[in-house]
C-alpha atoms as a PDB file:
ATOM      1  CA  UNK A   1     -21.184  40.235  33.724  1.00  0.00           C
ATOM      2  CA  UNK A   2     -18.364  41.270  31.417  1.00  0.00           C
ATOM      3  CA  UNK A   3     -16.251  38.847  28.826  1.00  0.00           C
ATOM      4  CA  UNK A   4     -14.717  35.935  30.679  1.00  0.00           C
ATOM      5  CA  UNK A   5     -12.315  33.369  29.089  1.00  0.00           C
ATOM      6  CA  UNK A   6     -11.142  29.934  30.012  1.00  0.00           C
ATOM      7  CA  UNK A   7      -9.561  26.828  29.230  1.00  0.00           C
ATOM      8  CA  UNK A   8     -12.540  24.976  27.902  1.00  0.00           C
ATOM      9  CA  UNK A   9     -14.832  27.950  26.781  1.00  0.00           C
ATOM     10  CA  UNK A  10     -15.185  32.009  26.046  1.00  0.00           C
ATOM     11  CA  UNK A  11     -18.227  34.356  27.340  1.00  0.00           C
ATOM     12  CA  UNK A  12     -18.980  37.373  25.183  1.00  0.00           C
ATOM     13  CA  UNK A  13     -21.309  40.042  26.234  1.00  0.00           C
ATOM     14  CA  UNK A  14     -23.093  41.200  22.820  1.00  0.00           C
ATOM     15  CA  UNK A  15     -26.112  44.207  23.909  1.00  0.00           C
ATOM     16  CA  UNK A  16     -28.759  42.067  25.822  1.00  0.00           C
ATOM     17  CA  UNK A  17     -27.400  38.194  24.758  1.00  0.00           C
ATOM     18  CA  UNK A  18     -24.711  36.372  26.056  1.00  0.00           C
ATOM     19  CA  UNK A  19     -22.553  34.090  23.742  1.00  0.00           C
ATOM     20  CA  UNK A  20     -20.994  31.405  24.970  1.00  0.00           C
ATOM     21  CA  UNK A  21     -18.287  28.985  22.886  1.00  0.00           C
ATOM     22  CA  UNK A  22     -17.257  25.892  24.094  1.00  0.00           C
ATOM     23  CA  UNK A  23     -13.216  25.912  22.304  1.00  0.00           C
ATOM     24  CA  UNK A  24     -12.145  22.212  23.338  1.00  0.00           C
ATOM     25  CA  UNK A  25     -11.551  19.190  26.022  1.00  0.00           C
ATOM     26  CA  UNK A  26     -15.293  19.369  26.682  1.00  0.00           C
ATOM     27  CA  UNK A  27     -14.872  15.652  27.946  1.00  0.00           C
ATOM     28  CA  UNK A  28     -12.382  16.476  30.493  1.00  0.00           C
ATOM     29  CA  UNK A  29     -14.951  19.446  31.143  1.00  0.00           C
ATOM     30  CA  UNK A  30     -17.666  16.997  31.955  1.00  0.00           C
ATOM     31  CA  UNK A  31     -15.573  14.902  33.438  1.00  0.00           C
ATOM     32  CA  UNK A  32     -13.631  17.152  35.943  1.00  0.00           C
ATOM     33  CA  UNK A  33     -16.296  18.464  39.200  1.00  0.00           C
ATOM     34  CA  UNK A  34     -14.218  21.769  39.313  1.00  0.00           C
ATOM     35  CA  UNK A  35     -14.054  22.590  35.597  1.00  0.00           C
ATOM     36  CA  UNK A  36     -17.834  21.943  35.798  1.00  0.00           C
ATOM     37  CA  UNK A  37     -18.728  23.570  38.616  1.00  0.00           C
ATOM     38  CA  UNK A  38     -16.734  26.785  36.916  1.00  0.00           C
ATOM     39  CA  UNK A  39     -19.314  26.290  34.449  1.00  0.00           C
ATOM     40  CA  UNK A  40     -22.512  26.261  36.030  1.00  0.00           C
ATOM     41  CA  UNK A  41     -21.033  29.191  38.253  1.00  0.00           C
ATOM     42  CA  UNK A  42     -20.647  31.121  34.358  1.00  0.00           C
ATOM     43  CA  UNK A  43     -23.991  30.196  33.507  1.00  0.00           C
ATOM     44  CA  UNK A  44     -25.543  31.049  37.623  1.00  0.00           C
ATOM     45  CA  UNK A  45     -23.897  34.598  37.136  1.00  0.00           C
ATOM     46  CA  UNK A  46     -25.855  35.294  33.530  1.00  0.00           C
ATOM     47  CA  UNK A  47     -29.039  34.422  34.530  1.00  0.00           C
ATOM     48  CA  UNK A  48     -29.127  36.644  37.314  1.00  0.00           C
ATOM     49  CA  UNK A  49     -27.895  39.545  35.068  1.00  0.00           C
ATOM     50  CA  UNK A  50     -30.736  41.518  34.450  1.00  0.00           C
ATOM     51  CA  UNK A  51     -29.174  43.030  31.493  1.00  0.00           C
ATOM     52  CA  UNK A  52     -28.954  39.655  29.632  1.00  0.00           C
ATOM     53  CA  UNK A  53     -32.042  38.195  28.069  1.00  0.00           C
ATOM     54  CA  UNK A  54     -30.739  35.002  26.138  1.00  0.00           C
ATOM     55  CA  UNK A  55     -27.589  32.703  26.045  1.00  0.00           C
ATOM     56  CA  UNK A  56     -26.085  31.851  22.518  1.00  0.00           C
ATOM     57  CA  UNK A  57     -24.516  28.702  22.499  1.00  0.00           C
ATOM     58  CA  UNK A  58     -21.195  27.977  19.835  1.00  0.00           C
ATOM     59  CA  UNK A  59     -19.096  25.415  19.697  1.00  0.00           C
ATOM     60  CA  UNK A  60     -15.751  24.591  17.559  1.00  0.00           C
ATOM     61  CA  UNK A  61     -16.428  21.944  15.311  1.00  0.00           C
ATOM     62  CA  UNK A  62     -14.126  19.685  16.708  1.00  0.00           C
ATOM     63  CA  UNK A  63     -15.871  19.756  20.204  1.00  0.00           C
ATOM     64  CA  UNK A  64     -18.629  17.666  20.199  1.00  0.00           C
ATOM     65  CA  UNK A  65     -17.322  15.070  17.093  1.00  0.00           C
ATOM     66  CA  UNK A  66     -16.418  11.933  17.374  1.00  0.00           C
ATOM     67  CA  UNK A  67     -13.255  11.822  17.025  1.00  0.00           C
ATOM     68  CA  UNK A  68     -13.781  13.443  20.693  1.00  0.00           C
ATOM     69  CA  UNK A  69     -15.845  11.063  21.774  1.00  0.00           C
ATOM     70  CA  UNK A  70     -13.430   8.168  20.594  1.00  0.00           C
ATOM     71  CA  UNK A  71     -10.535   9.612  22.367  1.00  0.00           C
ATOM     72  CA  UNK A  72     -12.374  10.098  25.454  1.00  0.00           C
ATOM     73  CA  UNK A  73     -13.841   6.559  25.259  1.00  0.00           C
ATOM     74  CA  UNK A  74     -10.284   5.279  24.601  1.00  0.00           C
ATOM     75  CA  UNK A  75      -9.022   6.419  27.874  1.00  0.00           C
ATOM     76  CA  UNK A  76     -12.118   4.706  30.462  1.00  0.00           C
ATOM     77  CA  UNK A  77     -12.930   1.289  27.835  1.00  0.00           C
ATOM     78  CA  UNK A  78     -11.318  -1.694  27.479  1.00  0.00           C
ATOM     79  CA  UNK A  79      -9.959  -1.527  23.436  1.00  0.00           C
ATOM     80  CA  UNK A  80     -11.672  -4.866  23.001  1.00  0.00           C
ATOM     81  CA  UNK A  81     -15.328  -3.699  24.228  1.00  0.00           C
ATOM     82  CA  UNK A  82     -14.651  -0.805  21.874  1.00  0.00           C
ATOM     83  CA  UNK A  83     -17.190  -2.607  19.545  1.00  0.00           C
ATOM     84  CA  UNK A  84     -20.908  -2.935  18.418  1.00  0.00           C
ATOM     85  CA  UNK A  85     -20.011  -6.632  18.812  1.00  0.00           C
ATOM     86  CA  UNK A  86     -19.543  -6.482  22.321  1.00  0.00           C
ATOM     87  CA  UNK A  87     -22.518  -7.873  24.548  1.00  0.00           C
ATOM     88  CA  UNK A  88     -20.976  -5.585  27.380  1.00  0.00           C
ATOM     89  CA  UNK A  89     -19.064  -2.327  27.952  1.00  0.00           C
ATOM     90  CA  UNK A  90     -16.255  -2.787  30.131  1.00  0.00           C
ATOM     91  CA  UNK A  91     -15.115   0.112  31.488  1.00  0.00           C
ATOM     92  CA  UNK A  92     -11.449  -0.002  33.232  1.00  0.00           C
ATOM     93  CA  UNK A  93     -12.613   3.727  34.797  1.00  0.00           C
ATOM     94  CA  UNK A  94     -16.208   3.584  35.367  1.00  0.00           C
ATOM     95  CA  UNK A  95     -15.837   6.004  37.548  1.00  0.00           C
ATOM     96  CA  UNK A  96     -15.254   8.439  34.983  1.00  0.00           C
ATOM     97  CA  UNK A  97     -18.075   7.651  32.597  1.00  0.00           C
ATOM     98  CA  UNK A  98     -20.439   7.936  35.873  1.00  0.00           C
ATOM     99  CA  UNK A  99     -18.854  11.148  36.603  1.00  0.00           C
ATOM    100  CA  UNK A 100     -19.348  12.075  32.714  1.00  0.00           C
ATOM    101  CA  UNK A 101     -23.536  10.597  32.475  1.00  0.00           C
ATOM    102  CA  UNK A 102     -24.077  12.449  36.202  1.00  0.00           C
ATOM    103  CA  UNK A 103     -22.615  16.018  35.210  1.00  0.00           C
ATOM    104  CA  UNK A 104     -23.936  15.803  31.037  1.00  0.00           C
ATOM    105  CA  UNK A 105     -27.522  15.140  33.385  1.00  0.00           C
ATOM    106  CA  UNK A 106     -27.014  17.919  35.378  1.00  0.00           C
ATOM    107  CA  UNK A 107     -26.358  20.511  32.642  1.00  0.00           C
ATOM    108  CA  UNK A 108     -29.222  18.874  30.831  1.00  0.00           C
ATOM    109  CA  UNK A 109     -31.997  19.353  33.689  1.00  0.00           C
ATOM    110  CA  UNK A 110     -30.177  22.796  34.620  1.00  0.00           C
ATOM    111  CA  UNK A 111     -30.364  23.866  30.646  1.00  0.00           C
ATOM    112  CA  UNK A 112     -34.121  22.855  30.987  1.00  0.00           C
ATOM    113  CA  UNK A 113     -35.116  24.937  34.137  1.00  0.00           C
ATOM    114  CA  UNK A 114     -32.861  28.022  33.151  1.00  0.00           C
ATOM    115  CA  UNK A 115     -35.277  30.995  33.054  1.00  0.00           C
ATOM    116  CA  UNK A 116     -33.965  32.911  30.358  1.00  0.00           C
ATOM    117  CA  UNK A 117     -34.030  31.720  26.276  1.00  0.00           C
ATOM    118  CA  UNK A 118     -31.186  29.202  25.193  1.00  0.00           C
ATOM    119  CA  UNK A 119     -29.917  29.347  21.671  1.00  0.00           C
ATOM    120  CA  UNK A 120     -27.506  27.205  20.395  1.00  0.00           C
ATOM    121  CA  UNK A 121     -26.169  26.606  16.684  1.00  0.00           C
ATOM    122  CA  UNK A 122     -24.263  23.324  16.202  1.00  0.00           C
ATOM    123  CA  UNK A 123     -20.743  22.568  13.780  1.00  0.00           C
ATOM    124  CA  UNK A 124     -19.567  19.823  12.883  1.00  0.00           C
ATOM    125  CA  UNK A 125     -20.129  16.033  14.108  1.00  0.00           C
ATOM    126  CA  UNK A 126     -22.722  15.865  17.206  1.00  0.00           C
ATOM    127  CA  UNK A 127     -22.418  12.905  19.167  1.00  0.00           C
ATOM    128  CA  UNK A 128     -24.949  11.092  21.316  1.00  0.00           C
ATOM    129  CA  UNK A 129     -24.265  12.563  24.554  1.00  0.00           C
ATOM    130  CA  UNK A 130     -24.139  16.079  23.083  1.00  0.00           C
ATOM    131  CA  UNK A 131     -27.409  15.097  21.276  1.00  0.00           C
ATOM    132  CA  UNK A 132     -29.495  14.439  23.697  1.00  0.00           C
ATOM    133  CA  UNK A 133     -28.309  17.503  25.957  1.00  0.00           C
ATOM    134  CA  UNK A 134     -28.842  20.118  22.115  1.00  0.00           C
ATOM    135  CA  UNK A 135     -32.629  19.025  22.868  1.00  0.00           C
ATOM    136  CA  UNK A 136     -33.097  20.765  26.071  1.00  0.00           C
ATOM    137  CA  UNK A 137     -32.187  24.240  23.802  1.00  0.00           C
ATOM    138  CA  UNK A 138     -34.825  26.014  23.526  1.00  0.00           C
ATOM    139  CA  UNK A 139     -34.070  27.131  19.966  1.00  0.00           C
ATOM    140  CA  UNK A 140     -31.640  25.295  17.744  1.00  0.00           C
ATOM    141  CA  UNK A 141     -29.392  25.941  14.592  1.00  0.00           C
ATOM    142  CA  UNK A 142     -27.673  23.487  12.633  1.00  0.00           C
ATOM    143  CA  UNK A 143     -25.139  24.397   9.556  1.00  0.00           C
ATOM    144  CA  UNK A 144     -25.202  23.081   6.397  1.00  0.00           C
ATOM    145  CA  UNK A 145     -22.632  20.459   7.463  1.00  0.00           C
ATOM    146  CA  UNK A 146     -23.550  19.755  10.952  1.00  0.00           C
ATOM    147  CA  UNK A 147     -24.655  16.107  11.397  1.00  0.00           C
ATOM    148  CA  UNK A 148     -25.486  14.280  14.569  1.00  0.00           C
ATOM    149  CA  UNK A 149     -23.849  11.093  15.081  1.00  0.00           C
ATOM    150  CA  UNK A 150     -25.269   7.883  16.790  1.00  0.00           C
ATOM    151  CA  UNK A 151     -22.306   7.167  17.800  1.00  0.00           C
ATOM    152  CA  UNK A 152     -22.689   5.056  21.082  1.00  0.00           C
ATOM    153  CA  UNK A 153     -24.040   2.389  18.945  1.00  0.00           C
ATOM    154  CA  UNK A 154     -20.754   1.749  17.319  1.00  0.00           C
ATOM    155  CA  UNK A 155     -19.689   1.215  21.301  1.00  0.00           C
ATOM    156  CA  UNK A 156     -22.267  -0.408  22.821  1.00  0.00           C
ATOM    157  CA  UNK A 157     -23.278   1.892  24.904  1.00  0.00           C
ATOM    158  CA  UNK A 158     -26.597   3.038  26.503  1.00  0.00           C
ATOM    159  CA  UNK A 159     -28.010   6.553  24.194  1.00  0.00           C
ATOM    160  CA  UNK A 160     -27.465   9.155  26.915  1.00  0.00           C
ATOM    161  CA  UNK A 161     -27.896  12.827  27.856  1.00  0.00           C
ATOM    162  CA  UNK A 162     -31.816  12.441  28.032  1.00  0.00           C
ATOM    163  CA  UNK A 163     -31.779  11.874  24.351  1.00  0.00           C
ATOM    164  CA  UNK A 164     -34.445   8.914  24.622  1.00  0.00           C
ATOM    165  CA  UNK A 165     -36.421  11.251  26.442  1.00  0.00           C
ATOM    166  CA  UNK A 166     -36.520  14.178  24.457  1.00  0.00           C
ATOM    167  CA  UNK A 167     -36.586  12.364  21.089  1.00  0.00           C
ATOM    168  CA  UNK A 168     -39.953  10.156  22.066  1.00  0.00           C
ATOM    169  CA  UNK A 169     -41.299  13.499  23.524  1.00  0.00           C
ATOM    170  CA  UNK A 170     -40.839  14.698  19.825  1.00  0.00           C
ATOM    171  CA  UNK A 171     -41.489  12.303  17.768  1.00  0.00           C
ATOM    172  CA  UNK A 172     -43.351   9.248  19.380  1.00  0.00           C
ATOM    173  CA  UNK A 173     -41.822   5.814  20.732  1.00  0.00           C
ATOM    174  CA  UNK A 174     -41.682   4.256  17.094  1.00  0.00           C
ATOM    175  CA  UNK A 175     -39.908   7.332  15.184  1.00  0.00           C
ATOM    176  CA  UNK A 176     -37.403   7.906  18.314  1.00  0.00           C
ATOM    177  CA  UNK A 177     -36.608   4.340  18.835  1.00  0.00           C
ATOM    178  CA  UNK A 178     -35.836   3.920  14.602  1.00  0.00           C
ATOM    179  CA  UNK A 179     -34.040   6.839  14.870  1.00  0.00           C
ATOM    180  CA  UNK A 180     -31.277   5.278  18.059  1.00  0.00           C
ATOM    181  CA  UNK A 181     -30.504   2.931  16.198  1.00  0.00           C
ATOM    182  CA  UNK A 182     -29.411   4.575  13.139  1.00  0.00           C
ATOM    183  CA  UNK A 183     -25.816   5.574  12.352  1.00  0.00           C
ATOM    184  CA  UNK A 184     -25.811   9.774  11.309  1.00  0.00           C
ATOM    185  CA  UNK A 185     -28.977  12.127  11.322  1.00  0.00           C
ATOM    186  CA  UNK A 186     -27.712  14.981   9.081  1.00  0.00           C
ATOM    187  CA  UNK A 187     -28.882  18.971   9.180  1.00  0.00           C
ATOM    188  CA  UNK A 188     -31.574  18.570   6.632  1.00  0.00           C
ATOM    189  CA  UNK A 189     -33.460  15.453   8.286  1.00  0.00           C
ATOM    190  CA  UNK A 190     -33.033  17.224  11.758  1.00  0.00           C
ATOM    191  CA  UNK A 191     -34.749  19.576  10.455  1.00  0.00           C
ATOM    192  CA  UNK A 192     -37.500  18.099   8.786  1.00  0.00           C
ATOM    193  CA  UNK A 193     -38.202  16.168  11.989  1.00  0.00           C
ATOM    194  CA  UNK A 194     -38.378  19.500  13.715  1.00  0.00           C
ATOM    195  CA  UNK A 195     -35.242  18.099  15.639  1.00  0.00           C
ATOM    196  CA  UNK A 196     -33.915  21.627  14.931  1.00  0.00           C
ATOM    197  CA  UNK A 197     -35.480  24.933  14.000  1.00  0.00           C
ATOM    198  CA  UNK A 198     -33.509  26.233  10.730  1.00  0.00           C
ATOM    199  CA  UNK A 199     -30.049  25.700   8.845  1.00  0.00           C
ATOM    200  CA  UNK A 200     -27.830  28.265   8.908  1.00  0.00           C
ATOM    201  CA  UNK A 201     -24.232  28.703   6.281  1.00  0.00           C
ATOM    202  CA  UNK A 202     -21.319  26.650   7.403  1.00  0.00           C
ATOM    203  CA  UNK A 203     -19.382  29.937   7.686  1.00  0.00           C
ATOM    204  CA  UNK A 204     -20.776  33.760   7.973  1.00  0.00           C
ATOM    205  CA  UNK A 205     -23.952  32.991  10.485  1.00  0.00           C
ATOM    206  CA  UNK A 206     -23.427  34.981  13.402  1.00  0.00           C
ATOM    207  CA  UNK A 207     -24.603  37.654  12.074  1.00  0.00           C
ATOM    208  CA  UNK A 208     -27.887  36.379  10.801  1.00  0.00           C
ATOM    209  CA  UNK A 209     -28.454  34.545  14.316  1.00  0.00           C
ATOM    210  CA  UNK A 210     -27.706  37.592  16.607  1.00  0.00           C
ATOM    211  CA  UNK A 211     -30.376  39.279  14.122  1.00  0.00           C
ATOM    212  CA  UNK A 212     -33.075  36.562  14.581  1.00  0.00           C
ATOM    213  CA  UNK A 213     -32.733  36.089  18.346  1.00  0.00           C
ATOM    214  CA  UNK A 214     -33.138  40.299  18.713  1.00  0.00           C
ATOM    215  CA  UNK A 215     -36.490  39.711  17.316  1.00  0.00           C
ATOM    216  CA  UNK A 216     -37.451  37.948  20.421  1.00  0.00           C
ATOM    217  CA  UNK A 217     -35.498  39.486  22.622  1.00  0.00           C
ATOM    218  CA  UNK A 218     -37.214  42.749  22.033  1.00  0.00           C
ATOM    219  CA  UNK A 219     -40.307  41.263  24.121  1.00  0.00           C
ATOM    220  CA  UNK A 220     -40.568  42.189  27.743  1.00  0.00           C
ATOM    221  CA  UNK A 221     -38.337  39.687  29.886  1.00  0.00           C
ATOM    222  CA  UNK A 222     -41.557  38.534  31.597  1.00  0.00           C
ATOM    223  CA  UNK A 223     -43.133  37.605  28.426  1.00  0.00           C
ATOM    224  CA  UNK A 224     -39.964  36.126  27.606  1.00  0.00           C
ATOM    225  CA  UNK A 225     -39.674  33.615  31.359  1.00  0.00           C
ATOM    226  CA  UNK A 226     -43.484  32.781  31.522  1.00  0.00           C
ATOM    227  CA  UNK A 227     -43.897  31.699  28.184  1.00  0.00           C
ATOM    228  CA  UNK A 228     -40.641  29.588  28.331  1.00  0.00           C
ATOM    229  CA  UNK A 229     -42.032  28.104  32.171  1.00  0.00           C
ATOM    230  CA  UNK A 230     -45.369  27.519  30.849  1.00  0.00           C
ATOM    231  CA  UNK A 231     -43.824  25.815  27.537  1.00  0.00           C
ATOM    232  CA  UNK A 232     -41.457  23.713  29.231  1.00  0.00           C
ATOM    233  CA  UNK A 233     -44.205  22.021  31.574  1.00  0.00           C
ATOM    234  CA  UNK A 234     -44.233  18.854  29.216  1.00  0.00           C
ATOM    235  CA  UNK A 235     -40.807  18.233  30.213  1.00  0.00           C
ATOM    236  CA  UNK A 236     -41.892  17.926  34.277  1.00  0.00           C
ATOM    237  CA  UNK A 237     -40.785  14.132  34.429  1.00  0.00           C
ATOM    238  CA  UNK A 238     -37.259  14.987  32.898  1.00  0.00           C
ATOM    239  CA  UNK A 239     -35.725  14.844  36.500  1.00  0.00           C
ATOM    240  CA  UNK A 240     -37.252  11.456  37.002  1.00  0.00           C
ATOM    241  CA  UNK A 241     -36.079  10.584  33.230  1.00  0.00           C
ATOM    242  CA  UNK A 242     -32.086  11.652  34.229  1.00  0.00           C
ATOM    243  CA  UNK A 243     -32.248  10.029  37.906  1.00  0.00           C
ATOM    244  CA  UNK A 244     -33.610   6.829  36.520  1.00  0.00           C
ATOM    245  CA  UNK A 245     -30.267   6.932  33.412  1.00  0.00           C
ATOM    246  CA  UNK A 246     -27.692   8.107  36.073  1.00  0.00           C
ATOM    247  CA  UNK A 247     -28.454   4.841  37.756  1.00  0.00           C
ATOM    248  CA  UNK A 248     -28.835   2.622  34.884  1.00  0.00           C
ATOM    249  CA  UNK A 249     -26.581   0.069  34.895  1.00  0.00           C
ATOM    250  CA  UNK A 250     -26.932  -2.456  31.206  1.00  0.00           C
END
C-alpha cells in the first residue's frame, strides 16, 4: 500500500510498519458511516499487505481532548443535561451518539481481532471513549504530558468504548471501578498500573518508537500473529461486552 492522505487522517509507509495519524474531526469520523467505512477499508488494505508487519498509531494532540469531546457533545445534548448533576442525559440527536458508541465498538472489536501488532503513542488529553478503545492496542505509549480524562463523568454519561471491560480485565472490579469514577489518570499512574507500557518525550519520539517496534518486528510474521491470537484469547467475551454497551440504554 503506498502513502494515502485524507481529511481526518495520513498513512505513511515506513520499511515494514505502517503509521497512521489521526489530524482532526475524529468525532465527525466516528460519527459519519462513509468516513468510517474509508477507515476500516485503510486499515482492511494494511493487513493484507504482506510487506507490513505492525500499525503505528499518532494522533494530534487536539484529537482525542476534551475540548473535542465537549464540542461534539454540544451539538447531540441538551446544554442543561450537560452536567454531573443531571440524573439523565438527554440527547436532542441520539441518533448520533448511537451512531458514535456503535462505530467507536466496531473499531474497538476490529482493533482487537486485527492480526498484525498495533502500536499506538498518545498526546495530549484522552477522553473516555478514546480510552477505552487505546486498551485494545496491543502496545501503548504515553508522553510526558499525555493524560487520560474521565471525562463522561462530568456529563453523565455511561464510560464507553469497552473501557469497563478492559480496565476490570486489568486491574480487578475494585481498582477499575475507583478508577471510573475519578476525574484525570495522568502518564505516570497509567503507567504504573500497567495501563500503558512506557513514557516517551512530549516532542522528538518517533524516532525512539520506530526503533523499539523494529525489535519485534524482526521476528518471523508467524511468530508475530500466533503469539498475538493466542495472547488475545482472554479478551473472547469482548464481542458480548460491546453488543451488551451498544444496547445499553441508562
Amino acid at each position: 500500500m503506498k502513502n494515502l492522505t485524507t481529511n481526518f487522517y495520513e498513512v505513511n509507509i515506513k520499511d515494514e510498519i505502517a503509521i497512521l495519524l489521526f489530524k482532526n474531526d475524529v468525532f465527525d469520523l466516528l460519527c459519519n458511516r462513509v468516513n468510517s467505512d474509508l477507515l476500516f477499508n485503510t486499515l482492511g488494505s494494511l493487513e493484507k499487505d504482506q510487506k507490513i508487519k505492525a500499525l503505528l498509531f499518532l494522533n494530534e494532540p487536539e484529537c482525542f481532548s476534551e475540548k473535542a469531546y465537549d464540542i461534539f457533545l454540544s451539538t447531540i445534548m441538551y446544554s442543561e443535561t450537560k452536567s454531573k448533576e443531571s440524573e439523565t442525559s438527554n440527547f436532542y440527536e441520539r441518533n448520533l451518539r448511537i451512531k458514535e458508541i456503535i462505530i467507536l465498538n466496531r473499531f474497538v472489536e476490529y482493533i482487537s481481532n486485527y492480526s498484525k501488532i498495533c502500536f499506538a503513542v498518545l498526546s495530549g488529553s484522552i477522553v473516555t471513549p478514546f480510552f477505552g478503545l487505546s486498551q485494545a492496542i496491543d502496545i501503548l505509549y504515553g508522553t510526558t504530558k499525555t493524560y487520560f480524562s474521565l471525562a463522561h463523568n462530568k456529563y453523565g454519561l455511561h464510560p464507553s468504548g469497552g473501557l469497563p471491560f478492559f480496565l476490570v480485565q486489568k486491574l480487578g472490579y475494585n481498582k477499575a471501578i475507583e478508577l471510573m469514577f475519578s476525574d484525570k489518570i495522568s502518564s505516570k499512574q497509567a503507567l504504573e498500573l500497567g495501563l500503558i507500557n512506557k513514557i516517551v518525550p512530549e516532542n522528538e519520539y518517533l524516532g525512539e518508537v520506530i526503533e523499539e517496534i523494529k525489535k519485534i518486528t524482526k521476528l518471523n510474521s508467524s511468530v508475530l500473529r500466533s503469539t498475538k491470537r493466542l495472547s488475545s484469547y482472554v479478551r473472547d467475551s469482548l464481542s458480548d461486552y460491546l453488543e451488551y454497551e451498544n444496547a445499553y440504554k441508562p
